[in-house]
N, C-alpha and C. Protein backbone atom coordinates (compact mmCIF):
# COMPACT_ATOMS: atom_id res chain seq x y z
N UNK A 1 -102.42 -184.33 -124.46
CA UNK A 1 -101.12 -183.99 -125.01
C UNK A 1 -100.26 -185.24 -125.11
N UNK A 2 -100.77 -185.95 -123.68
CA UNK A 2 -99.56 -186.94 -124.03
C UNK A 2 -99.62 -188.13 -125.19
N UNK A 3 -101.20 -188.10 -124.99
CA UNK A 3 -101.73 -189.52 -126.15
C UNK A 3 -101.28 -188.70 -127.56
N UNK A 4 -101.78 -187.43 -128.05
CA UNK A 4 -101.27 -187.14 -129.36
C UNK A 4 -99.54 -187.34 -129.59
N UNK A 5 -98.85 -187.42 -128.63
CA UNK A 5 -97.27 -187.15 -128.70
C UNK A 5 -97.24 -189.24 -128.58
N UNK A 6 -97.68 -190.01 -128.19
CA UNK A 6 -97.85 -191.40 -128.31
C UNK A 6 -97.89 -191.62 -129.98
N UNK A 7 -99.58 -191.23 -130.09
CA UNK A 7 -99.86 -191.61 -131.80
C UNK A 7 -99.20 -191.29 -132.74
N UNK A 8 -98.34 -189.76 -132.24
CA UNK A 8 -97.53 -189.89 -133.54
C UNK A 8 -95.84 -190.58 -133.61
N UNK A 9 -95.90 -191.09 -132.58
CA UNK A 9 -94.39 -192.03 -132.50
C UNK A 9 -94.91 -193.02 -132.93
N UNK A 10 -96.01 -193.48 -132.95
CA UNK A 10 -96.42 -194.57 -133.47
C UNK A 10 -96.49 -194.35 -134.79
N UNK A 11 -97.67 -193.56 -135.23
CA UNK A 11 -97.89 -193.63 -136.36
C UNK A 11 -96.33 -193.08 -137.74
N UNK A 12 -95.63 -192.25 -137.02
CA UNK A 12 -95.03 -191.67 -138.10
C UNK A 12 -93.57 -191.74 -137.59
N UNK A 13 -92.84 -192.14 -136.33
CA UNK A 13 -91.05 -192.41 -136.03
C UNK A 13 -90.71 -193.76 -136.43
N UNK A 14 -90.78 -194.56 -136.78
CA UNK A 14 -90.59 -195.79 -136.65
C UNK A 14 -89.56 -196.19 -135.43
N UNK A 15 -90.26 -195.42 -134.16
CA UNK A 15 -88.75 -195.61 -132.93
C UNK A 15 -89.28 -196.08 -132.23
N UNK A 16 -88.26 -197.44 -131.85
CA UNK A 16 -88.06 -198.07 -130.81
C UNK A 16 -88.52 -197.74 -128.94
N UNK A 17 -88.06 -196.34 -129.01
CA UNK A 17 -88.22 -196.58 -128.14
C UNK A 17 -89.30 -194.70 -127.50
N UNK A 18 -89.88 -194.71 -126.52
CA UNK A 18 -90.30 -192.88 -126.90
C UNK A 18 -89.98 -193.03 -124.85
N UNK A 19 -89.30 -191.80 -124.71
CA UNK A 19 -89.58 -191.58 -122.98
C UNK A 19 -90.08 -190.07 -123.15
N UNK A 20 -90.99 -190.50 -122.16
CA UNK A 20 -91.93 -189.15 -121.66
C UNK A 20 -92.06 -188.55 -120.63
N UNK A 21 -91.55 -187.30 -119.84
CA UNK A 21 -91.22 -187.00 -118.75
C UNK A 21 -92.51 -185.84 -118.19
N UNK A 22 -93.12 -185.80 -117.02
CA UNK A 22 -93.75 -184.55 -116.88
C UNK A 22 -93.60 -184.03 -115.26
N UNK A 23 -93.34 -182.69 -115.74
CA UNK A 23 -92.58 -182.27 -114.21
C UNK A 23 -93.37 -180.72 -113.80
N UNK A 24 -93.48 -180.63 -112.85
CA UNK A 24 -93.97 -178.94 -112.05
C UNK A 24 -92.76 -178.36 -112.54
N UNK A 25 -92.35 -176.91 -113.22
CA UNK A 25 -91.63 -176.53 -113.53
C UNK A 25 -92.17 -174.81 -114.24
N UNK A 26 -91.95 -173.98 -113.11
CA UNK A 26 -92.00 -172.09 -113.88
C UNK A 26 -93.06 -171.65 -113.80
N UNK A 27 -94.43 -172.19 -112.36
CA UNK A 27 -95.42 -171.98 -112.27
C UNK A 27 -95.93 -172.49 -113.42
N UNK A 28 -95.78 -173.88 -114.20
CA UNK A 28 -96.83 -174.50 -114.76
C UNK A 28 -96.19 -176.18 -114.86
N UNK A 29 -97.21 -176.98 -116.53
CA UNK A 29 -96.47 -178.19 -116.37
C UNK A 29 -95.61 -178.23 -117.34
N UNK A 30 -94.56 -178.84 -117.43
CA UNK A 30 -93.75 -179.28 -118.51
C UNK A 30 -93.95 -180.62 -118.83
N UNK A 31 -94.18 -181.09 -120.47
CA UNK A 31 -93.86 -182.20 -120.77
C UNK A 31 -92.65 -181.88 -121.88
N UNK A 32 -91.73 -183.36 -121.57
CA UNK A 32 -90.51 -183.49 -122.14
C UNK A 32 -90.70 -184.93 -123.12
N UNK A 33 -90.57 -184.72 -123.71
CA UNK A 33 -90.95 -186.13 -124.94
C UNK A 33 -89.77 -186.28 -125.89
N UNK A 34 -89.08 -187.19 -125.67
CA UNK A 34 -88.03 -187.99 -127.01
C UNK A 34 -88.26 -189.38 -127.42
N UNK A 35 -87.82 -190.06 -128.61
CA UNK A 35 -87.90 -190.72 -129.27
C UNK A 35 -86.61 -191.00 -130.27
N UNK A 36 -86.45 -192.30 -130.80
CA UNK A 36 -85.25 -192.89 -131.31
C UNK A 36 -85.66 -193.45 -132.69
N UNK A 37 -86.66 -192.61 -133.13
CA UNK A 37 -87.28 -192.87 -134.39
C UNK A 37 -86.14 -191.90 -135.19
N UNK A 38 -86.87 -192.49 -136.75
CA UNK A 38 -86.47 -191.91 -137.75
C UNK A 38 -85.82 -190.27 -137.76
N UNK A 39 -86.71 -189.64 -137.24
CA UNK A 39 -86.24 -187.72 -137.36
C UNK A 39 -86.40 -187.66 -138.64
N UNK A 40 -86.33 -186.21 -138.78
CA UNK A 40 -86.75 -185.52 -140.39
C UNK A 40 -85.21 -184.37 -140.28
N UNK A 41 -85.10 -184.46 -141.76
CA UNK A 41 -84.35 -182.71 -142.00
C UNK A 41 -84.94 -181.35 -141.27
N UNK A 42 -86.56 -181.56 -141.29
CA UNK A 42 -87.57 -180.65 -140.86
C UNK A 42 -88.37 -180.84 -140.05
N UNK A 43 -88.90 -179.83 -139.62
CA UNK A 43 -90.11 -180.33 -138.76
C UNK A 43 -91.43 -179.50 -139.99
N UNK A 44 -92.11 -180.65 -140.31
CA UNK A 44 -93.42 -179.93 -141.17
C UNK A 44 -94.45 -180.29 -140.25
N UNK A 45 -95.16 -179.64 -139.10
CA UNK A 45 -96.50 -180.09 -138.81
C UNK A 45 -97.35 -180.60 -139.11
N UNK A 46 -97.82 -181.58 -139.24
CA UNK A 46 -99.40 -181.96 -139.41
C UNK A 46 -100.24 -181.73 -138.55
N UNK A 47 -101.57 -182.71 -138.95
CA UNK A 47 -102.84 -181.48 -137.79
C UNK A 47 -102.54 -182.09 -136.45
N UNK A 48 -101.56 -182.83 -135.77
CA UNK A 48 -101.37 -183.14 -134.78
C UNK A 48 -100.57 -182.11 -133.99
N UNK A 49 -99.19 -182.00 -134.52
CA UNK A 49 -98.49 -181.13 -134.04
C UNK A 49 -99.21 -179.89 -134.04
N UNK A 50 -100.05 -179.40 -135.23
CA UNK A 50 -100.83 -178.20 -135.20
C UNK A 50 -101.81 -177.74 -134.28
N UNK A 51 -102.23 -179.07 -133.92
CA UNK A 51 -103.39 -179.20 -133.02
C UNK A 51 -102.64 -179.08 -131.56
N UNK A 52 -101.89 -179.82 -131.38
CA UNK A 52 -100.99 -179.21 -130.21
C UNK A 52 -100.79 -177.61 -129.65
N UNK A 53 -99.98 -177.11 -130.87
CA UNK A 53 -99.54 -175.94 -130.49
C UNK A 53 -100.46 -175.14 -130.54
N UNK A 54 -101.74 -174.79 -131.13
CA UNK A 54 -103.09 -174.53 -131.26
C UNK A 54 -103.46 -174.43 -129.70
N UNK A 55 -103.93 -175.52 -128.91
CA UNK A 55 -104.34 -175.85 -127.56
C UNK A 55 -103.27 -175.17 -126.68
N UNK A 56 -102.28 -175.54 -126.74
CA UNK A 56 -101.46 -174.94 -125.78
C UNK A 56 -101.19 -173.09 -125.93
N UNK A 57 -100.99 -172.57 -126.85
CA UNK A 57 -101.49 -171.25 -126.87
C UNK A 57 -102.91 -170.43 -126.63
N UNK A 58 -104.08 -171.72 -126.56
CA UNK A 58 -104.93 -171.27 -126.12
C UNK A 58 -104.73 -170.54 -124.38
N UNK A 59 -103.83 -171.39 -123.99
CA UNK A 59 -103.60 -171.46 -122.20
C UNK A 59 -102.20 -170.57 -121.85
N UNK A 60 -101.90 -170.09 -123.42
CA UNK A 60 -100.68 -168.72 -123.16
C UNK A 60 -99.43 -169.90 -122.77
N UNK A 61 -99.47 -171.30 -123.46
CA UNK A 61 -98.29 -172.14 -123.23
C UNK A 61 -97.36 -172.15 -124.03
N UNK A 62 -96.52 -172.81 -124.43
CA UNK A 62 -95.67 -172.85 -125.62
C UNK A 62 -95.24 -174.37 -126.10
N UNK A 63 -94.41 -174.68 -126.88
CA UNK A 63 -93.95 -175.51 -127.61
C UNK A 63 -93.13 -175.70 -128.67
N UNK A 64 -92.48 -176.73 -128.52
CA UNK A 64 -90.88 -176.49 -129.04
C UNK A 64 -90.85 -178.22 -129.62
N UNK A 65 -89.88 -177.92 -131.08
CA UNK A 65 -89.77 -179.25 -131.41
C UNK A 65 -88.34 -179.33 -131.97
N UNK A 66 -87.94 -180.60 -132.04
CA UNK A 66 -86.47 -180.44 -132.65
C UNK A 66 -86.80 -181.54 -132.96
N UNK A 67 -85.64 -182.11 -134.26
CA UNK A 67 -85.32 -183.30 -134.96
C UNK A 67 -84.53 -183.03 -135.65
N UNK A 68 -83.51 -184.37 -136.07
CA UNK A 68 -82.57 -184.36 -137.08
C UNK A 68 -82.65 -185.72 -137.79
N UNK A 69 -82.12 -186.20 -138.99
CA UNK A 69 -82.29 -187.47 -139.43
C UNK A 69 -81.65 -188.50 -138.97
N UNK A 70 -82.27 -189.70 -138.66
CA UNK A 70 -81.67 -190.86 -137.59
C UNK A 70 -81.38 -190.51 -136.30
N UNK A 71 -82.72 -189.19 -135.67
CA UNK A 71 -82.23 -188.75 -134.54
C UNK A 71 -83.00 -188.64 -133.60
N UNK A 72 -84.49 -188.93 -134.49
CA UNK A 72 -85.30 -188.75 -133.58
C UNK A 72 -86.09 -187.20 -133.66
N UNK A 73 -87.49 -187.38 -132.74
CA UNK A 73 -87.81 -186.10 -132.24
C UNK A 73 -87.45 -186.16 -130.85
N UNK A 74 -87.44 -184.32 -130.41
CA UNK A 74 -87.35 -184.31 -129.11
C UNK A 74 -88.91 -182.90 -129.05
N UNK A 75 -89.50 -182.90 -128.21
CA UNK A 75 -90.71 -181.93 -127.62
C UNK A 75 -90.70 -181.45 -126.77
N UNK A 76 -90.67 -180.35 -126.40
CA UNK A 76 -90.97 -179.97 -124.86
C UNK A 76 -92.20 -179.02 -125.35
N UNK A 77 -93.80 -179.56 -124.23
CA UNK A 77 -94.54 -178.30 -124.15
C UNK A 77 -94.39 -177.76 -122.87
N UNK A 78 -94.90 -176.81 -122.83
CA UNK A 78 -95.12 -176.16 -120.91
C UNK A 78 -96.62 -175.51 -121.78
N UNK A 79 -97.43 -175.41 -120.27
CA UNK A 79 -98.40 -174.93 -119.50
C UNK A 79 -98.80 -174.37 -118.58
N UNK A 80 -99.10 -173.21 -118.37
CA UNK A 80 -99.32 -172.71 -117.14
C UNK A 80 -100.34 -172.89 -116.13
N UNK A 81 -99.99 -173.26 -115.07
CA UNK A 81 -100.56 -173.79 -114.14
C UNK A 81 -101.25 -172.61 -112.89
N UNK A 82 -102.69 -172.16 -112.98
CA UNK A 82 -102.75 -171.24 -112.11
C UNK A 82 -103.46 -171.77 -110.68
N UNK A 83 -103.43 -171.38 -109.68
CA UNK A 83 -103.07 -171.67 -108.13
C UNK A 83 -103.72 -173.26 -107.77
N UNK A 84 -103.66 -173.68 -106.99
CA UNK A 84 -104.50 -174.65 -106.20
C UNK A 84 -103.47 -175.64 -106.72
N UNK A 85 -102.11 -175.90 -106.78
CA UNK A 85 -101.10 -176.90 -107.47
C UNK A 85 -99.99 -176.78 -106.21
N UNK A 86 -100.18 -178.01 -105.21
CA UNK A 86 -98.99 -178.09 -104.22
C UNK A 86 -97.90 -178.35 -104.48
């Protein structure tokens, strides 16, 4: 998850800068991902983002995207995490 959320700041924000956060959070994991790239009017998926949200619903997770222009993306996925996680 995290390398696809890398390649595409690379390949497609032209931003400076990307912070990536991952935390235990609601009986699973959360990743938090922003960036100071470009942003869109929209969010149109490609097979990355697709491929994302694809995998993570395999595991009953979710995923969320926001952007605005000159604003960047922001991501949060979660995952559910079942037992053996201190």
């Amino acid at each position: 998850m995290c390398q696809e959320i890398i390649t595409n700041v690379i390949r497609h924000a032209a931003a400076r800068h990307l912070w990536i956060e991952l935390a235990r959070t609601n009986g699973g994991i959360a990743i938090r991902a922003k960036d100071d790239g470009r942003g869109a009017k929209e969010v149109r998926p490609g097979h990355g983002l697709t491929g994302m949200r694809e995998r993570l619903e395999q595991v009953r997770g979710t995923l969320q995207i926001e952007t605005q222009p000159a604003k960047g993306f922001r991501l949060e996925a979660w995952m559910p995490v079942s037992g053996g996680l201190a």
